[in-house]
Protein backbone atom coordinates (compact mmCIF):
# COMPACT_ATOMS: atom_id res chain seq x y z
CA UNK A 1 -43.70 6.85 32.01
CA UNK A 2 -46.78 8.10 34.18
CA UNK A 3 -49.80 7.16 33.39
CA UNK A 4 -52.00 9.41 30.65
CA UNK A 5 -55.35 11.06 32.01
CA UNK A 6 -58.89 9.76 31.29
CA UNK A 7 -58.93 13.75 29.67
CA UNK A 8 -55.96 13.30 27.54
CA UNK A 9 -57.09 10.04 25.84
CA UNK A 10 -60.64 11.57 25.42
CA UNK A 11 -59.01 14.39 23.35
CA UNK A 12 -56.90 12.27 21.61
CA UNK A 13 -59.76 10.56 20.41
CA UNK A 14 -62.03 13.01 19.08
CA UNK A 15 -58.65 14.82 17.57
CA UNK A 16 -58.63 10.74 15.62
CA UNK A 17 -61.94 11.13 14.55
CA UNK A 18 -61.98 14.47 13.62
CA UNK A 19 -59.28 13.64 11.26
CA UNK A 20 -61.03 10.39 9.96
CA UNK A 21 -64.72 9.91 9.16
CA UNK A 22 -65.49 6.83 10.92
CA UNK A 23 -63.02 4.23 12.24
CA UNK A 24 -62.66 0.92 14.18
CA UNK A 25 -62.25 0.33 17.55
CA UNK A 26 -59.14 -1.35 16.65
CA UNK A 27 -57.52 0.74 14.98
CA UNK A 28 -58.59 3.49 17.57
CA UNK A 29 -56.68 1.57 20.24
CA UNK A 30 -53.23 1.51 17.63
CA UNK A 31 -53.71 5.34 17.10
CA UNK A 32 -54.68 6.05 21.45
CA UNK A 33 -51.98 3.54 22.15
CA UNK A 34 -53.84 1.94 24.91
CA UNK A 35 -55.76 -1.17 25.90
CA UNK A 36 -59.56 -1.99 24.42
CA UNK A 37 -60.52 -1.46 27.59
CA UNK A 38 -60.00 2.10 28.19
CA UNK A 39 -60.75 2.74 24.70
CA UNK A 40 -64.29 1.02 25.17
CA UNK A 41 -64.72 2.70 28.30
CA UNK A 42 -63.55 6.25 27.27
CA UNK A 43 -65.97 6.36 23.96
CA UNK A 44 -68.69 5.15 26.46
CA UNK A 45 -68.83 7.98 28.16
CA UNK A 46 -68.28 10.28 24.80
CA UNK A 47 -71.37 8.86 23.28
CA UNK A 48 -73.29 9.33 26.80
CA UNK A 49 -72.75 13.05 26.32
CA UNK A 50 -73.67 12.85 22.87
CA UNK A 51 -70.28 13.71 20.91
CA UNK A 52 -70.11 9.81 19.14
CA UNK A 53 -71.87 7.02 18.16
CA UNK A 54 -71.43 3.24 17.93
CA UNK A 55 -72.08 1.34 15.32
CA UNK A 56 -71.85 -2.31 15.45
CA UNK A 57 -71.31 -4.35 12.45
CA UNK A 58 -71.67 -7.90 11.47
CA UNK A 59 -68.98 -8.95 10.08
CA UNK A 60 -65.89 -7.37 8.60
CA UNK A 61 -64.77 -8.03 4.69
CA UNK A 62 -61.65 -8.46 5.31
CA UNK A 63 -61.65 -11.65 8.57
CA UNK A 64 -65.28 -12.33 8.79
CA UNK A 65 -65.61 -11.38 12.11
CA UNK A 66 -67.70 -8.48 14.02
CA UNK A 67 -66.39 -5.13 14.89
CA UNK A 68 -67.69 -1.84 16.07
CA UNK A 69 -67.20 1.35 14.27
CA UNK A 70 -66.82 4.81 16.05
CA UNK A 71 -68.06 8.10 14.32
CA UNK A 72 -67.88 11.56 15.63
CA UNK A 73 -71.38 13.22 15.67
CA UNK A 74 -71.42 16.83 13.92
């Protein structure tokens, strides 16, 4: 399978969040179907241009443990 396009996965993305409110990275990576890294990397550059934004939370109800959220800016 050839490898997917920094383009393509950027789409992909805002097509996920345009769908969903606000949503994990986590559960962004499930939906991509690829590695934190890219993901992180990919909504790094989306939120330099101004179409996202990062929120970072403490701690999540259901494990305790910190996550970052991803919303689409309007």
């Amino acid at each position: 399978m050839p490898r997917r396009k920094a383009l393509d996965i950027k789409k992909e993305i805002i097509k996920i969040l345009k769908a969903s409110n606000e949503i994990s990275i986590q559960k962004l990576e499930r939906k991509v179907n690829t590695n934190h890294l890219t993901i992180r990397e990919q909504i790094k550059e989306l939120e330099y241009f101004g179409l996202v934004k990062t929120t970072k939370h403490d701690k999540s109800e259901a494990n305790g443990r910190p996550f970052t959220t991803v919303k689409l800016i309007k």
